[in-house]
C-alpha atoms as a PDB file:
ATOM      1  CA  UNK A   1      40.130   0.064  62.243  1.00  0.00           C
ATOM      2  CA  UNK A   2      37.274  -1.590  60.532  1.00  0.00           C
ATOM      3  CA  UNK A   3      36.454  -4.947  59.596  1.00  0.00           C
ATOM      4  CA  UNK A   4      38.656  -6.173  56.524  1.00  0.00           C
ATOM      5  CA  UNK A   5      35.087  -7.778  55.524  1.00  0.00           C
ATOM      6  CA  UNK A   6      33.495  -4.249  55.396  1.00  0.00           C
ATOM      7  CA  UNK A   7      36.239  -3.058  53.581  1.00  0.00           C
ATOM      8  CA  UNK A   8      36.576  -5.722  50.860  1.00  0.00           C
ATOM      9  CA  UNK A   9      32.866  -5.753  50.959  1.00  0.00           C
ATOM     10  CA  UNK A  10      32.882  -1.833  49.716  1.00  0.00           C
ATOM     11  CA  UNK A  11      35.955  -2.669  47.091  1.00  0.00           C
ATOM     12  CA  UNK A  12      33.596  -5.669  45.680  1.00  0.00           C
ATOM     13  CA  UNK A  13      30.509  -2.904  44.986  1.00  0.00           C
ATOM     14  CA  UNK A  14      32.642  -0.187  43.772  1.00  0.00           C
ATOM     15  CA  UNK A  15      34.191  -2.812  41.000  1.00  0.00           C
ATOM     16  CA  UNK A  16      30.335  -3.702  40.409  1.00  0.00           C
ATOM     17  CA  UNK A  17      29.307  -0.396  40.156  1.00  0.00           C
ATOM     18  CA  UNK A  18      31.891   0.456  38.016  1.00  0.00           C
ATOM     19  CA  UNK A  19      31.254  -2.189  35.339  1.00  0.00           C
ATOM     20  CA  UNK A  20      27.644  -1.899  35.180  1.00  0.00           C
ATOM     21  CA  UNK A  21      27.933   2.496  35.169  1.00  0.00           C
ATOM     22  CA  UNK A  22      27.202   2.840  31.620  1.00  0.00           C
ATOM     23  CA  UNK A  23      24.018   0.263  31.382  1.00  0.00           C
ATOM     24  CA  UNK A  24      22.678   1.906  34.507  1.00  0.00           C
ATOM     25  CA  UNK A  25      22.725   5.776  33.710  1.00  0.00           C
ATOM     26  CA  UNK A  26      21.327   4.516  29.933  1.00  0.00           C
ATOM     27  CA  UNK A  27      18.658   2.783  31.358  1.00  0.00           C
ATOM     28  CA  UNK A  28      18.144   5.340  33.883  1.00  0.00           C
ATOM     29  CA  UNK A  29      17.720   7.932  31.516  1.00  0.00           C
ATOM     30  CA  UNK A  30      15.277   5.688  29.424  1.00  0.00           C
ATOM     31  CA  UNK A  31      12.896   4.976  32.227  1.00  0.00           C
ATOM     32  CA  UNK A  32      12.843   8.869  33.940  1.00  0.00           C
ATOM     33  CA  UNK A  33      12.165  10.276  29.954  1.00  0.00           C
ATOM     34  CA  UNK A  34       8.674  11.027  30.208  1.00  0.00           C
ATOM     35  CA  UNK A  35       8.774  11.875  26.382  1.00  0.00           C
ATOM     36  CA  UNK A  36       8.908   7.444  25.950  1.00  0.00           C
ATOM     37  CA  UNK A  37       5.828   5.919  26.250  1.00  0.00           C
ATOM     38  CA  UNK A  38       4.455   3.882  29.722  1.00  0.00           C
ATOM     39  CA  UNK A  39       5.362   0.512  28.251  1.00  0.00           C
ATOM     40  CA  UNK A  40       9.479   1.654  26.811  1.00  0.00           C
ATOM     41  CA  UNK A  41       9.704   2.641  30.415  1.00  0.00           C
ATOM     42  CA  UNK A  42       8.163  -0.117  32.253  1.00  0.00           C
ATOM     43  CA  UNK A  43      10.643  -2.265  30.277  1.00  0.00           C
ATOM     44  CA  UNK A  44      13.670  -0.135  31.279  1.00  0.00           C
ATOM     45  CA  UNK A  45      12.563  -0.495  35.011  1.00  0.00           C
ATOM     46  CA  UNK A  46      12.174  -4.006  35.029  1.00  0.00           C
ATOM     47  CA  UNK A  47      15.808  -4.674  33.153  1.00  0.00           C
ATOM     48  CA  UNK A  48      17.337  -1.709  36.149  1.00  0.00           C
ATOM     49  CA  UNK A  49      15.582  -4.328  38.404  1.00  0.00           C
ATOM     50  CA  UNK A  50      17.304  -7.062  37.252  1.00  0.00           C
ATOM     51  CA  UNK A  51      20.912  -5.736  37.472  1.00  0.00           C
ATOM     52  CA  UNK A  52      22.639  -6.749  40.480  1.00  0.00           C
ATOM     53  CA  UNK A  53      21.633  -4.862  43.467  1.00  0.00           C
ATOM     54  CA  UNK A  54      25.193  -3.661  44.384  1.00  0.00           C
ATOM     55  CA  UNK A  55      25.814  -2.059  40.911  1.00  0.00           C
ATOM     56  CA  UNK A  56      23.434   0.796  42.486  1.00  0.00           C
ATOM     57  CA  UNK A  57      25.895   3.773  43.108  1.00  0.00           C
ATOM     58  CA  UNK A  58      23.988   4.387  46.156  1.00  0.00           C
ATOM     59  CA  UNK A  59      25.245   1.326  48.030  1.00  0.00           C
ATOM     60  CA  UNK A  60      28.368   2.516  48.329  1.00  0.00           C
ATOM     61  CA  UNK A  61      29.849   3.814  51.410  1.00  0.00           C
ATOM     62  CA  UNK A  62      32.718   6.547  51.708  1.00  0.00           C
ATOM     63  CA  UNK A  63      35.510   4.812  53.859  1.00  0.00           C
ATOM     64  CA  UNK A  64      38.794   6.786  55.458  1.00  0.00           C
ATOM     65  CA  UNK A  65      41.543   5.775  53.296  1.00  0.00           C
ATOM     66  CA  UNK A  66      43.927   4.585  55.906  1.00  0.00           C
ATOM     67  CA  UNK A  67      41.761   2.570  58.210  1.00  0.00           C
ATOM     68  CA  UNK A  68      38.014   1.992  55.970  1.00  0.00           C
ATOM     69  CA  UNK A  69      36.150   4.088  59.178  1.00  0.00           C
ATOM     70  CA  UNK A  70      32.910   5.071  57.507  1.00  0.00           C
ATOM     71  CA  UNK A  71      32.161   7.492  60.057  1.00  0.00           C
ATOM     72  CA  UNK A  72      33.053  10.994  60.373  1.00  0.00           C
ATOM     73  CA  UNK A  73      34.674  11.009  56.809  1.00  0.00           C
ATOM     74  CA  UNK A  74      35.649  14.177  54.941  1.00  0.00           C
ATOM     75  CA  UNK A  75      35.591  14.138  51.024  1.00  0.00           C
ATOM     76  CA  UNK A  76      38.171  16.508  50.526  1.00  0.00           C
ATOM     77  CA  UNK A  77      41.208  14.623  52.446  1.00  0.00           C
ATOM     78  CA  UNK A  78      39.492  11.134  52.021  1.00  0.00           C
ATOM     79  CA  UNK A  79      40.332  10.190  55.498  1.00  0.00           C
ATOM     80  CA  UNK A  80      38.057  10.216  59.028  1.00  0.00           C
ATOM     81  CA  UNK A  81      38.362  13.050  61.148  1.00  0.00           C
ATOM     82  CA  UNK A  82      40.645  11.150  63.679  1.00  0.00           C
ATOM     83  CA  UNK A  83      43.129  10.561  60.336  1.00  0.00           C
ATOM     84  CA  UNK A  84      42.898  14.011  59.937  1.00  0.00           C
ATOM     85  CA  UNK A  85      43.368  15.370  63.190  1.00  0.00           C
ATOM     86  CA  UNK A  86      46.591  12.769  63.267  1.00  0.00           C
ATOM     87  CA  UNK A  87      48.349  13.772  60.234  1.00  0.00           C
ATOM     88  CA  UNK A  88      47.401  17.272  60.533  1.00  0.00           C
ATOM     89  CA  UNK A  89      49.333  17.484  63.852  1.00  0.00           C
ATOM     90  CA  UNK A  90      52.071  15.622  62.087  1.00  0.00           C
ATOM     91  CA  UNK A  91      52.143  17.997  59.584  1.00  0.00           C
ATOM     92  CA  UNK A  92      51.642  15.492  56.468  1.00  0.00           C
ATOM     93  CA  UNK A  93      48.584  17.356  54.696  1.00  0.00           C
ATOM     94  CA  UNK A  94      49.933  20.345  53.178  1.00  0.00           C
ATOM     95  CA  UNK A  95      48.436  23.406  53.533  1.00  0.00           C
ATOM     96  CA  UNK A  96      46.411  21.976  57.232  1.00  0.00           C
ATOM     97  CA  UNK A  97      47.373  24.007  60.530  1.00  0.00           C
ATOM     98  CA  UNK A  98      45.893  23.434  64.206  1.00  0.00           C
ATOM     99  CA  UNK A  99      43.803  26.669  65.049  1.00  0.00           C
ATOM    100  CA  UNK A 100      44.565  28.107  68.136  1.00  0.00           C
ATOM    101  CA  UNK A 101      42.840  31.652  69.690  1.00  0.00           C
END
């Protein structure tokens, strides 16, 4: 199990990133247009600059949905390989068998 902090830490930025997601791809698309001139990008940099640093979509971190393990995750089930291997012996993810040859 990880740290509740981690966990609530990664809830906090995902709220973050969520509210700032339209200013950021706008100004993002502004500053990488190389059609704008130097100083219409320079300005878009410096506001991307002064948006909170956790409204970056790249500071988030995937996290198993049952116990927030960032390692060893797996996009398709959401969980951590251990989740998986757990329920999947359990039978609770449909259409998931053990392999056995």
């Amino acid at each position: 199990m990880a740290k509740l902090s981690s966990i609530n830490k990664n809830e906090r930025r995902k709220k973050l990133v969520k509210q700032y997601a339209a200013k950021y791809e706008k100004l993002k698309a502004v500053a990488n247009d190389k059609a704008l001139g130097e100083t219409e990008r320079l300005v878009a940099r410096l506001k991307l600059a002064e948006l909170p640093r956790n409204a970056n979509p790249t500071r988030l971190r995937n996290r198993c949905a049952t116990t927030g393990r960032p390692r060893g995750y797996y996009r398709k089930f959401g969980l951590n390989r251990i989740e998986i291997r757990n329920l999947g012996n359990k039978g609770m993810i449909p259409g998931l068998t053990k392999s056995s040859w």
